[in-house]
N, C-alpha and C. Protein backbone atom coordinates (compact mmCIF):
# COMPACT_ATOMS: atom_id res chain seq x y z
N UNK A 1 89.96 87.60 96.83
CA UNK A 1 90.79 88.48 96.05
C UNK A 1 91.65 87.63 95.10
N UNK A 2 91.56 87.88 93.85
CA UNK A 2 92.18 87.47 92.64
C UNK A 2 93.44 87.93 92.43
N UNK A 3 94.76 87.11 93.14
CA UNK A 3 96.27 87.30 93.10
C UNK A 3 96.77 87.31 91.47
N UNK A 4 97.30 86.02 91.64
CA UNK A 4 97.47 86.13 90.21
C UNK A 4 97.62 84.41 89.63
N UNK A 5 97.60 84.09 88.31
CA UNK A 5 97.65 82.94 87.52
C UNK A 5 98.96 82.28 87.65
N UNK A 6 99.20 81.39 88.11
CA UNK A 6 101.19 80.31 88.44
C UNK A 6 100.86 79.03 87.79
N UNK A 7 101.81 79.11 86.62
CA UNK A 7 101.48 77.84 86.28
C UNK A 7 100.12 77.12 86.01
N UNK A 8 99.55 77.71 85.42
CA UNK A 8 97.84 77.68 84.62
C UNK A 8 97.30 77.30 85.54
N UNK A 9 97.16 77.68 87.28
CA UNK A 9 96.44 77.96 88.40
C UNK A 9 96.36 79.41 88.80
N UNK A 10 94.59 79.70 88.92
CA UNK A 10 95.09 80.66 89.70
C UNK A 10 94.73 80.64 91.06
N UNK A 11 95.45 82.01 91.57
CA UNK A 11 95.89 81.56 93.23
C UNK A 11 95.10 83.21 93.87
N UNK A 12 94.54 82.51 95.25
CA UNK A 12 94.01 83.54 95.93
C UNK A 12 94.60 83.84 97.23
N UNK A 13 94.55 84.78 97.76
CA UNK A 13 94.86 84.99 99.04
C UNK A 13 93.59 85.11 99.93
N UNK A 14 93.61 83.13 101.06
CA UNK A 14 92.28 83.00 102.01
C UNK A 14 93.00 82.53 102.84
N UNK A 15 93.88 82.00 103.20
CA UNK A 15 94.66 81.78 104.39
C UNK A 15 95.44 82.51 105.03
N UNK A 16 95.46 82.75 106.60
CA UNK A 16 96.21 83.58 107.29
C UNK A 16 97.60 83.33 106.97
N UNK A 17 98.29 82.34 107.04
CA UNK A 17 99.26 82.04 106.24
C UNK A 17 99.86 82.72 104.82
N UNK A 18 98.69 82.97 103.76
CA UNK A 18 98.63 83.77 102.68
C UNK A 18 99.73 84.94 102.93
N UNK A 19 100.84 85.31 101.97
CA UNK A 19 101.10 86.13 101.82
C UNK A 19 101.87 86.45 100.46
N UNK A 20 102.09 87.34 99.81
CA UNK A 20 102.76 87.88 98.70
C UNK A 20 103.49 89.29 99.03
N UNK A 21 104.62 89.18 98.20
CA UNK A 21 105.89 90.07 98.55
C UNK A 21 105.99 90.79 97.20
N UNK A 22 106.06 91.71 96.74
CA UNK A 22 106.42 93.33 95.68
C UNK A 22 107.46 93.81 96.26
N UNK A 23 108.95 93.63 94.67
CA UNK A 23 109.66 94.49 95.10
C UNK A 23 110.05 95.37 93.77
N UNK A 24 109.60 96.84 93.04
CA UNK A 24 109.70 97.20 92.42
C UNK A 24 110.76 97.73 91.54
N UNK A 25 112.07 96.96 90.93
CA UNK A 25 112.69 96.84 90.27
C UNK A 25 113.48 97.92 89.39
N UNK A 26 111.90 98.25 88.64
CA UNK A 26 111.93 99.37 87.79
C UNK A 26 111.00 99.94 87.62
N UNK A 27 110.97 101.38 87.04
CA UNK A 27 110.14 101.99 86.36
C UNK A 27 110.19 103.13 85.23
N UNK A 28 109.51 103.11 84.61
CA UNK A 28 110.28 103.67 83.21
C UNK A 28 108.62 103.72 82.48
N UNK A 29 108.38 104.99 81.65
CA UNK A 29 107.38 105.23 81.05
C UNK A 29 105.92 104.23 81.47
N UNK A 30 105.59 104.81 82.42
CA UNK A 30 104.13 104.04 82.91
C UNK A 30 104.27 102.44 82.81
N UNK A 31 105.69 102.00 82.40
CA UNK A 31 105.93 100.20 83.45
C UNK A 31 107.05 100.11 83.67
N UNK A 32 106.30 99.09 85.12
CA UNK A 32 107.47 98.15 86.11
C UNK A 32 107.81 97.17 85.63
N UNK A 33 108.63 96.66 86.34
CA UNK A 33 109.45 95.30 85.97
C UNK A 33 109.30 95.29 87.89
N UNK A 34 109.01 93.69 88.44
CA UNK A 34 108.80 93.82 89.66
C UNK A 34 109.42 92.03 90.17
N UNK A 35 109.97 92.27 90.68
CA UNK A 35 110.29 90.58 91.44
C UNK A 35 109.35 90.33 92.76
N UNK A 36 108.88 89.32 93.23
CA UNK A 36 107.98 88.85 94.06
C UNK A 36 108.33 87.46 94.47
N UNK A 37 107.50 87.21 95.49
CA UNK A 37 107.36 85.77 96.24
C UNK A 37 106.46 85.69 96.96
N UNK A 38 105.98 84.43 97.27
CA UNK A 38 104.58 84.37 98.21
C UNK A 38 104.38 82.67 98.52
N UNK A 39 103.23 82.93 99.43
CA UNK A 39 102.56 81.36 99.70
C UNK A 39 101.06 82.06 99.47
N UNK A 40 100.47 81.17 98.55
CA UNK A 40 99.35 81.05 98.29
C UNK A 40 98.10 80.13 98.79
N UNK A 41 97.06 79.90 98.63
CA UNK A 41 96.43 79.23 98.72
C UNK A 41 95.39 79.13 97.20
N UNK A 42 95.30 77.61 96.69
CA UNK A 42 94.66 77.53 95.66
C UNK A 42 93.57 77.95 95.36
N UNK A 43 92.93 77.88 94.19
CA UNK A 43 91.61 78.38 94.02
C UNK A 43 90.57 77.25 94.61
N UNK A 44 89.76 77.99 94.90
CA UNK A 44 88.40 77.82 95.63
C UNK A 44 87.34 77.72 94.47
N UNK A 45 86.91 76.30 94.71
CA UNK A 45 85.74 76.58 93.44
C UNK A 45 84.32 77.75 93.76
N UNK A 46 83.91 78.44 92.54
CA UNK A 46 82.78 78.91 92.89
C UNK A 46 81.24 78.08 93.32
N UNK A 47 81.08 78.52 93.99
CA UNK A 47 79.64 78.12 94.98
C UNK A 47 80.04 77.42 95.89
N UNK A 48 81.33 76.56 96.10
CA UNK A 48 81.63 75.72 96.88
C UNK A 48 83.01 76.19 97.67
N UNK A 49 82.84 77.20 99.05
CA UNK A 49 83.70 77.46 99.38
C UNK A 49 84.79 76.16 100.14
N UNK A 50 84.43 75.10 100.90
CA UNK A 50 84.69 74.27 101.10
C UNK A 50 85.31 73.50 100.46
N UNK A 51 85.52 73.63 99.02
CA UNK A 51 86.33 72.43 98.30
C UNK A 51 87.34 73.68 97.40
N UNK A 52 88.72 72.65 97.84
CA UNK A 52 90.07 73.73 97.12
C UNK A 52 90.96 72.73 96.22
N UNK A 53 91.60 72.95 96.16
CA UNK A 53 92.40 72.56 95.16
C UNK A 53 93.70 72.49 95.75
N UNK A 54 94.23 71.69 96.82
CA UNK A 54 95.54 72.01 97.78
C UNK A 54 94.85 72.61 99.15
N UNK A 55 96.04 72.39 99.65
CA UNK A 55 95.85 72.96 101.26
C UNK A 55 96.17 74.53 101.31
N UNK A 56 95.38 74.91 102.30
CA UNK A 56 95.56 76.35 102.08
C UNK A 56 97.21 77.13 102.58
N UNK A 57 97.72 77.65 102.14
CA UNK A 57 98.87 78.37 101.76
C UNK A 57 100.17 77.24 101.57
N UNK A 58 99.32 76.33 100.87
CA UNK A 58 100.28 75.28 100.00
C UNK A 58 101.51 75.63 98.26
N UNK A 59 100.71 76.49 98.27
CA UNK A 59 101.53 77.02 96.80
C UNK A 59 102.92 78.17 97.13
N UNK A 60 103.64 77.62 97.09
CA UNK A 60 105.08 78.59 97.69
C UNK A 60 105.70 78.84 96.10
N UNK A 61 105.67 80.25 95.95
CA UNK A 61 106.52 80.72 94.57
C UNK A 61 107.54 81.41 95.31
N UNK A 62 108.77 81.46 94.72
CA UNK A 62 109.96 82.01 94.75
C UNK A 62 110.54 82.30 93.59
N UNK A 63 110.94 83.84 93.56
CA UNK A 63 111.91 84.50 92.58
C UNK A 63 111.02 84.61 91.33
N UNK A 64 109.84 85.17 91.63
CA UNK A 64 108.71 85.41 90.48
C UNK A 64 109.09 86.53 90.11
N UNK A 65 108.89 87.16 88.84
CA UNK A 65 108.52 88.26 88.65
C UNK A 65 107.82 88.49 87.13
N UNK A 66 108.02 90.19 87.13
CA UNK A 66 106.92 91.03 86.21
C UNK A 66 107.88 91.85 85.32
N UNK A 67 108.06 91.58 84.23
CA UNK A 67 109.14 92.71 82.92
C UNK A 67 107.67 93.68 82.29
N UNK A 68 108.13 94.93 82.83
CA UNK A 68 107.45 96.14 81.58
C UNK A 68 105.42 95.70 81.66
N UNK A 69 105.55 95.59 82.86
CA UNK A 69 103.73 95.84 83.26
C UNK A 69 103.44 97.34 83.08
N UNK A 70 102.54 97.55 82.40
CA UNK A 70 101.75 98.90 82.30
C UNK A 70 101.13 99.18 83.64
N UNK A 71 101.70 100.59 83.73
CA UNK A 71 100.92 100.79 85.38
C UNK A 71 100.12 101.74 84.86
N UNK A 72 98.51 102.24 85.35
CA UNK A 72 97.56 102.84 85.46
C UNK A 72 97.05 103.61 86.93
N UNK A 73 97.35 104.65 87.07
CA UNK A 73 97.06 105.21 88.65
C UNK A 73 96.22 106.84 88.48
């Protein structure tokens, strides 16, 4: 599953460790504004699940967030 892009990595959730936090801020005409945090684990190359890029749930973001995302539901 394709989390999201930090710092021109992007980051998946494959470790039990893995987690990400949504806290919805705002909302106002079909967008949020959203603050978050998580431990990630790096990307995984394709064909080669075995080789990563960091240890798995090595990527710790704090005090992330999202201004005026278009929501679609």
């Amino acid at each position: 599953m394709f989390v999201l892009s930090y710092n021109g990595t992007d980051e998946f959730v494959h470790d039990l460790s893995d987690i990400i936090s949504f806290n919805i801020t705002s909302y106002s005409q079909g967008h949020i504004s959203v603050n978050f945090s998580g431990r990630l684990t790096p990307m995984i190359t394709a064909g080669n699940p075995n080789i990563t890029y960091g240890s798995p749930g090595s990527v710790l973001i704090a005090k992330g967030s999202f201004k005026d995302v278009p929501v679609f539901y």
